[in-house]
C-alpha atoms as a PDB file:
ATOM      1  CA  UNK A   1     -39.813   8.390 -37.103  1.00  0.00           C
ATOM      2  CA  UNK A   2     -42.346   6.866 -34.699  1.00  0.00           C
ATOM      3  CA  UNK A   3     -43.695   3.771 -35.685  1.00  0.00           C
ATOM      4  CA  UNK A   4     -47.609   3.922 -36.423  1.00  0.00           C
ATOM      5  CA  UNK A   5     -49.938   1.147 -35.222  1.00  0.00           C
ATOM      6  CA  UNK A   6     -50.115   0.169 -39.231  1.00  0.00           C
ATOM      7  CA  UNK A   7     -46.449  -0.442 -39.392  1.00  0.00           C
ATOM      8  CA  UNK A   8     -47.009  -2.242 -36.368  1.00  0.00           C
ATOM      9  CA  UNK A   9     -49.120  -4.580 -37.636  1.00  0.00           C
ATOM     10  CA  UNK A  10     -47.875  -5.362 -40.696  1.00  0.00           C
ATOM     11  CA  UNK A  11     -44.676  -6.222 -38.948  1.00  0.00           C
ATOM     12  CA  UNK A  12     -46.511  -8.412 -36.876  1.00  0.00           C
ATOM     13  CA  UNK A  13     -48.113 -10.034 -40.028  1.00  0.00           C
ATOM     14  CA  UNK A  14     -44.528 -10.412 -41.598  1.00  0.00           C
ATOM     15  CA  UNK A  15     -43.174 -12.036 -38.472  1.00  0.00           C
ATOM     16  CA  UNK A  16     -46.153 -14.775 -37.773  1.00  0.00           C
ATOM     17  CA  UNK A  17     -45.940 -15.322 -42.137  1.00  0.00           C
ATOM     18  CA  UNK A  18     -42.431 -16.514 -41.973  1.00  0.00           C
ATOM     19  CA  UNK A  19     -43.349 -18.263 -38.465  1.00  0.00           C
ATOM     20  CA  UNK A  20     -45.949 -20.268 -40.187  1.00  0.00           C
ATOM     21  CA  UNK A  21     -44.033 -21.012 -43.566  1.00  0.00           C
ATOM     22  CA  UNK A  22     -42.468 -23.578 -41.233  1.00  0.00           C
ATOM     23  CA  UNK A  23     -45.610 -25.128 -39.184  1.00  0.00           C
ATOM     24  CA  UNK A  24     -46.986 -27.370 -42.009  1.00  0.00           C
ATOM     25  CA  UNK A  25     -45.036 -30.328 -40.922  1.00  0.00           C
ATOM     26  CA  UNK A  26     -46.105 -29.903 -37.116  1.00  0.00           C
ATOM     27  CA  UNK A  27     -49.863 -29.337 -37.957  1.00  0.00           C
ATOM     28  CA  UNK A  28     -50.902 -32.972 -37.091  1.00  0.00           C
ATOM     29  CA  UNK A  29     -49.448 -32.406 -33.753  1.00  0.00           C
ATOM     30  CA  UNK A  30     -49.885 -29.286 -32.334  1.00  0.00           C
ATOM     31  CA  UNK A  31     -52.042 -26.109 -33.061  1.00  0.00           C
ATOM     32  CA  UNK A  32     -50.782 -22.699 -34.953  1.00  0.00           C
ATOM     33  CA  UNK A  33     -50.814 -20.712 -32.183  1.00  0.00           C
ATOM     34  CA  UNK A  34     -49.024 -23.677 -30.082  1.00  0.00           C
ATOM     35  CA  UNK A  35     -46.420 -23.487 -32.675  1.00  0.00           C
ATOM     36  CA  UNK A  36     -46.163 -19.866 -33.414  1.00  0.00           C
ATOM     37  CA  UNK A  37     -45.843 -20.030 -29.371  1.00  0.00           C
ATOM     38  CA  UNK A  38     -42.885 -22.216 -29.344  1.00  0.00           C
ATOM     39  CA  UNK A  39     -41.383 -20.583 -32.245  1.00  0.00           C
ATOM     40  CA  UNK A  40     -41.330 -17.135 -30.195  1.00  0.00           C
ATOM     41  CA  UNK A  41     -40.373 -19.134 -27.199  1.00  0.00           C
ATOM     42  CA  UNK A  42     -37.589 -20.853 -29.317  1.00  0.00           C
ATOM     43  CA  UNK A  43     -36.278 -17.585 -30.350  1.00  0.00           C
ATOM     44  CA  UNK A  44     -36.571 -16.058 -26.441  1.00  0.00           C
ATOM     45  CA  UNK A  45     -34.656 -19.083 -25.136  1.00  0.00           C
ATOM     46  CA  UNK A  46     -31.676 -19.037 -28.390  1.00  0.00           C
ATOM     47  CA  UNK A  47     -30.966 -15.469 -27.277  1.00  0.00           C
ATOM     48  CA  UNK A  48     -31.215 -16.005 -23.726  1.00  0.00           C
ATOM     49  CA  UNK A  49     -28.427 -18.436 -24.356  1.00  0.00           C
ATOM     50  CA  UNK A  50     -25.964 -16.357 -26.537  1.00  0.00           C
ATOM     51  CA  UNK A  51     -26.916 -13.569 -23.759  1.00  0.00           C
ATOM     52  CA  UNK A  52     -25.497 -15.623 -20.874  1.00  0.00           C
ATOM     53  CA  UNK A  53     -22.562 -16.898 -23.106  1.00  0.00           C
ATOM     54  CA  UNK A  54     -21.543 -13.830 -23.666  1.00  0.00           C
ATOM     55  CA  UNK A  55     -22.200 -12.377 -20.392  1.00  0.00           C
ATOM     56  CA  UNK A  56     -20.409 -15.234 -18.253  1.00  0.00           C
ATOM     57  CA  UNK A  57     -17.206 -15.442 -20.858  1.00  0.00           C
ATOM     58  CA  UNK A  58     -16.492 -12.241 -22.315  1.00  0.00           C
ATOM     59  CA  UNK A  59     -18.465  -9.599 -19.766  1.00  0.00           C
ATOM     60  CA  UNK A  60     -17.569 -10.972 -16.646  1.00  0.00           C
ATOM     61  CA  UNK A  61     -15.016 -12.965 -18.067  1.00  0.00           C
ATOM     62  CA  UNK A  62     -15.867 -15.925 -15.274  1.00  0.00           C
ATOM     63  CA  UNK A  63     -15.299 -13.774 -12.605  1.00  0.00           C
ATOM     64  CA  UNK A  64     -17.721 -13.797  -9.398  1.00  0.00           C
ATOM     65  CA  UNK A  65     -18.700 -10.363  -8.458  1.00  0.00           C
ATOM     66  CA  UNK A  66     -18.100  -9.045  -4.491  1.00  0.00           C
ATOM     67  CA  UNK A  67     -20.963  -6.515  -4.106  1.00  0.00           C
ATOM     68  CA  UNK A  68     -19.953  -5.170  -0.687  1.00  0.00           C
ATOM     69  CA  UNK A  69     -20.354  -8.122   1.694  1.00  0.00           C
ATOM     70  CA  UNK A  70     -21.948  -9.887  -1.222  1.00  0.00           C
ATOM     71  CA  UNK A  71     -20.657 -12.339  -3.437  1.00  0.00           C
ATOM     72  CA  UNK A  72     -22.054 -13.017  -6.734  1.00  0.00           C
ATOM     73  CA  UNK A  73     -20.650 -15.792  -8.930  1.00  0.00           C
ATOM     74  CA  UNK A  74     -20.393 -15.286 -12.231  1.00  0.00           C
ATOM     75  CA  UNK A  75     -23.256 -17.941 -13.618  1.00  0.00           C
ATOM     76  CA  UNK A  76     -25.571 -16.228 -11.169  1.00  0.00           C
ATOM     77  CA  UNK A  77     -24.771 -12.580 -12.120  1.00  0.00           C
ATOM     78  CA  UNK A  78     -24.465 -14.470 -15.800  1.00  0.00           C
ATOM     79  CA  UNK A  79     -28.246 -15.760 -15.439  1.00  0.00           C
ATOM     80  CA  UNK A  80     -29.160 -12.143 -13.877  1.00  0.00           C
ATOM     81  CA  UNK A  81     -27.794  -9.995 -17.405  1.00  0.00           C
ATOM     82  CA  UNK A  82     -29.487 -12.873 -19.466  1.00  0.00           C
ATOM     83  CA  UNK A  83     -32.804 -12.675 -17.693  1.00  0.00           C
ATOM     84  CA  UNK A  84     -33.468  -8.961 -17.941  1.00  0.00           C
ATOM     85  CA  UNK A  85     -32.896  -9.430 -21.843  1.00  0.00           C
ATOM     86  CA  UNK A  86     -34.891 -12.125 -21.975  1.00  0.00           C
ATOM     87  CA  UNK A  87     -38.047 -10.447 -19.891  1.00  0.00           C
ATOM     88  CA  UNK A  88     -38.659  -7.568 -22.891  1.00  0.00           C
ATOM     89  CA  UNK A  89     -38.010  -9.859 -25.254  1.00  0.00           C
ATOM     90  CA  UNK A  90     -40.336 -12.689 -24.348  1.00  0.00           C
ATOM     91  CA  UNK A  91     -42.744  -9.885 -22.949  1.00  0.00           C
ATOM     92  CA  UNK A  92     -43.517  -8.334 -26.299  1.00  0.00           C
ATOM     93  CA  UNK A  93     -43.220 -11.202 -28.090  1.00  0.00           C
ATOM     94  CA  UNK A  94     -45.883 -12.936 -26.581  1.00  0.00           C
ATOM     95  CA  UNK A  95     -47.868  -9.669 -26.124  1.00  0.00           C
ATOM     96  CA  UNK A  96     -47.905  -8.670 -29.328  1.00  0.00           C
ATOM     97  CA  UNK A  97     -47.582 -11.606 -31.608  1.00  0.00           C
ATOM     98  CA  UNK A  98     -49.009 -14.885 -30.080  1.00  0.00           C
ATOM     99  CA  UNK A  99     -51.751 -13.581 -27.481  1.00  0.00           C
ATOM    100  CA  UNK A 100     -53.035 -10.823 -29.063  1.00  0.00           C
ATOM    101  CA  UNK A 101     -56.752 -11.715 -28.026  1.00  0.00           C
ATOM    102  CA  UNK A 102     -56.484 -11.167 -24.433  1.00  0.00           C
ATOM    103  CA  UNK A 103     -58.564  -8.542 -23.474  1.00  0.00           C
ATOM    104  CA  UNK A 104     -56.592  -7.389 -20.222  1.00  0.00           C
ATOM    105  CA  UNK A 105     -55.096  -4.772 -19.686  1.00  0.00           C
ATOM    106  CA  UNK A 106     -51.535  -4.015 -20.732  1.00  0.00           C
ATOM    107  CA  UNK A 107     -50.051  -3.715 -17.061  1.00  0.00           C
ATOM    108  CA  UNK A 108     -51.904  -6.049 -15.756  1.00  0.00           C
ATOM    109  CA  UNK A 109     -50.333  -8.265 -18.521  1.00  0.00           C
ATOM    110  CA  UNK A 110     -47.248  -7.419 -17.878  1.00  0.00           C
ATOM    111  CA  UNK A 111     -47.419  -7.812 -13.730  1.00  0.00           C
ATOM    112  CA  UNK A 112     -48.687 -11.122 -14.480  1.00  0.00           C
ATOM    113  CA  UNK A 113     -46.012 -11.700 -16.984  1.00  0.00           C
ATOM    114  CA  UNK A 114     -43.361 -10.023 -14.251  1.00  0.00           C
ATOM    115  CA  UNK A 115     -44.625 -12.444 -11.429  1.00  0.00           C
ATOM    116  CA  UNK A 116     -44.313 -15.891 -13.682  1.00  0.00           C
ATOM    117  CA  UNK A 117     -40.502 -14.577 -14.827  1.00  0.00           C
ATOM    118  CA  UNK A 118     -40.181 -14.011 -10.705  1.00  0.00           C
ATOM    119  CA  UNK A 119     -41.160 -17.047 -10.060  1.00  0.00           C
ATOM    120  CA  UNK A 120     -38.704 -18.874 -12.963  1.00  0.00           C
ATOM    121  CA  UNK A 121     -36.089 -16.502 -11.722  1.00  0.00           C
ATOM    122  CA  UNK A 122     -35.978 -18.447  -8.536  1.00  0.00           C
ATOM    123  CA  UNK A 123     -36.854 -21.352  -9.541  1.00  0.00           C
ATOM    124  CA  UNK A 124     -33.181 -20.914 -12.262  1.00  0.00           C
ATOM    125  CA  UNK A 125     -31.294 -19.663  -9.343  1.00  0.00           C
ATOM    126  CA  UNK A 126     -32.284 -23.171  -7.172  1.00  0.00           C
ATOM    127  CA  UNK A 127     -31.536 -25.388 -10.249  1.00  0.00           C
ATOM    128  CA  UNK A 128     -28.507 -23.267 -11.748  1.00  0.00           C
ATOM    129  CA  UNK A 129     -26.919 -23.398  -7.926  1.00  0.00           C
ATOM    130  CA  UNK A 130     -27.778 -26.931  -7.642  1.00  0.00           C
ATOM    131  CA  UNK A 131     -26.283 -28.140 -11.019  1.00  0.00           C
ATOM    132  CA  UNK A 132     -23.402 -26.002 -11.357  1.00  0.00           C
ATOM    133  CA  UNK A 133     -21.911 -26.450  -7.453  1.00  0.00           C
ATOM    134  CA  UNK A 134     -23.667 -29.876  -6.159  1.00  0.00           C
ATOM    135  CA  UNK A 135     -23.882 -31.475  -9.285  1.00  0.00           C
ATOM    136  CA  UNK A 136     -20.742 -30.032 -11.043  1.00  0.00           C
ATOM    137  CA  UNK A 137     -22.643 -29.119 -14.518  1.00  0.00           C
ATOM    138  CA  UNK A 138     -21.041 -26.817 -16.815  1.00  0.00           C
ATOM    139  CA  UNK A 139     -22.659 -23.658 -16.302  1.00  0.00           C
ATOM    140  CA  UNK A 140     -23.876 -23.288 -19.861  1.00  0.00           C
ATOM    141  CA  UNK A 141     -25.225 -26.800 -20.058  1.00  0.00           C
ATOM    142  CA  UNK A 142     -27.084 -26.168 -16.557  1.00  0.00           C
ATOM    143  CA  UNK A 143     -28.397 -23.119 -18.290  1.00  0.00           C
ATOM    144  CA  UNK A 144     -29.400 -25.446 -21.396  1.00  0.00           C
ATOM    145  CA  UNK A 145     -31.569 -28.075 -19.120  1.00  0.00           C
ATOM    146  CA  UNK A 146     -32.924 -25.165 -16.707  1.00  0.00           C
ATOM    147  CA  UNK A 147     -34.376 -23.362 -19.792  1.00  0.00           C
ATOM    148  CA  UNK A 148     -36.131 -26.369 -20.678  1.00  0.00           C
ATOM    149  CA  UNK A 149     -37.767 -27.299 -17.840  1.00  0.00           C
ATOM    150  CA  UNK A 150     -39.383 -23.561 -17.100  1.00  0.00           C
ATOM    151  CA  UNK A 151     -40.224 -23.419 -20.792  1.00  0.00           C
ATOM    152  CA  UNK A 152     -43.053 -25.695 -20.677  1.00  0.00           C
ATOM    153  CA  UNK A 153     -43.864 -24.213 -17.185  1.00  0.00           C
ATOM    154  CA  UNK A 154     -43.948 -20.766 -18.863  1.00  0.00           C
ATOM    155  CA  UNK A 155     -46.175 -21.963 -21.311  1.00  0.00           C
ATOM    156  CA  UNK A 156     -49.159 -23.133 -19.149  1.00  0.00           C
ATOM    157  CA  UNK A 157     -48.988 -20.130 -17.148  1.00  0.00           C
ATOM    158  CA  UNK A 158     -48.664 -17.643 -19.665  1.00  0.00           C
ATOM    159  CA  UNK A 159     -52.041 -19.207 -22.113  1.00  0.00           C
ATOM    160  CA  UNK A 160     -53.854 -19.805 -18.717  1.00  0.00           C
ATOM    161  CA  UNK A 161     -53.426 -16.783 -16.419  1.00  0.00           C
ATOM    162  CA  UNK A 162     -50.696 -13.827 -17.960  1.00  0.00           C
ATOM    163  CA  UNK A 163     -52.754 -13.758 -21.487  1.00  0.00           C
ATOM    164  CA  UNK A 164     -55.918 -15.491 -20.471  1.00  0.00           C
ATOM    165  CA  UNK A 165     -58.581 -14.995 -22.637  1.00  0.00           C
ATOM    166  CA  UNK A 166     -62.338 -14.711 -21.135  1.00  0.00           C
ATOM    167  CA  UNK A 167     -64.676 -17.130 -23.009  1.00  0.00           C
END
C-alpha cells in the first residue's frame, strides 16, 4: 500500500509532537524550529555514526580497499558508506519535517541540498585525512569532531540558501 499525502502528514505531525515534548526546557534559548532542526540533525548525525561504525569494523572489517591503481583506506571508504546514508536521511528529514515552507522546487532543493553535502564531503575527507594520519586520531573520534564542526555549517546553509524561504 502506497502511502497517501494524509498518512504523510500525520506522520509528520507524530514525529515533530514527540520532537517538541522535549523542547520546553530549551525554549528560552533557541526557537522551535531551531530545535526541531537540531533534533533531526541530532538523529542524522547518531546514525551517521553507528553507519560508519559498522561500516569501518564489521563491513570492511578495517581493511583499505585497492580499486585498481586506487587505494582507499578503510575510514575514507568508511566515511563514503556513511555519507550516502546520511544524504536521504538528512534530505527528507529536513525537507519534509523542519522546512516545509520553502516554496522551491523539490529538485532544486535537493541540488542545493546535494551541493552543501559536496561541499562537507570534502571538507570530511580534508579533516578525516588530517586527524586520522597527521594527527593520529582514532578514526571514530575524528568522525565524532568532524561531524560537529559541519553541523553548524550545515545549518546556516541549509535555513539560508537549500530551504530558503522568500519573505
Amino acid at each position: 500500500m502506497i502511502p497517501t499525502f494524509v498518512h504523510i502528514r500525520n506522520m509528520r505531525k507524530a514525529v515533530l509532537t514527540c520532537i517538541d515534548f522535549f523542547f520546553p526546557p530549551f525554549s528560552k534559548w533557541i526557537s522551535r524550529d531551531t530545535f526541531r532542526y537540531l533534533a533531526t540533525g541530532g538523529f542524522t548525525f547518531a546514525t551517521g555514526i553507528v553507519v560508519y561504525y559498522l561500516a569501518y569494523n564489521y563491513i570492511l572489517e578495517q581493511k583499505d580497499i585497492r580499486l585498481s591503481k586506487l587505494l582507499v583506506t578503510a575510514p575514507i571508504a568508511a566515511l563514503a558508506i556513511e555519507s550516502i546514508v546520511t544524504f536521504l536521511i538528512g534530505f527528507f528529514l529536513n525537507k519534509y519535517l523542519i522546512f516545509t515552507d520553502s516554496k522551491l522546487k523539490g529538485r532544486i532543493q535537493l541540488f542545493r541540498y546535494g551541493s552543501i553535502v559536496g561541499t562537507n564531503l570534502i571538507l570530511n575527507y580534508a579533516f578525516m585525512k588530517l586527524m586520522v594520519e597527521a594527527f593520529a586520531f582514532y578514526p571514530t573520534i575524528a568522525k565524532i569532531l568532524t561531524s560537529i564542526i559541519l553541523a553548524i555549517f550545515s545549518y546556516f546553509s541549509q535555513r539560508h540558501f537549500t530551504f530558503k524561504v522568500d519573505k
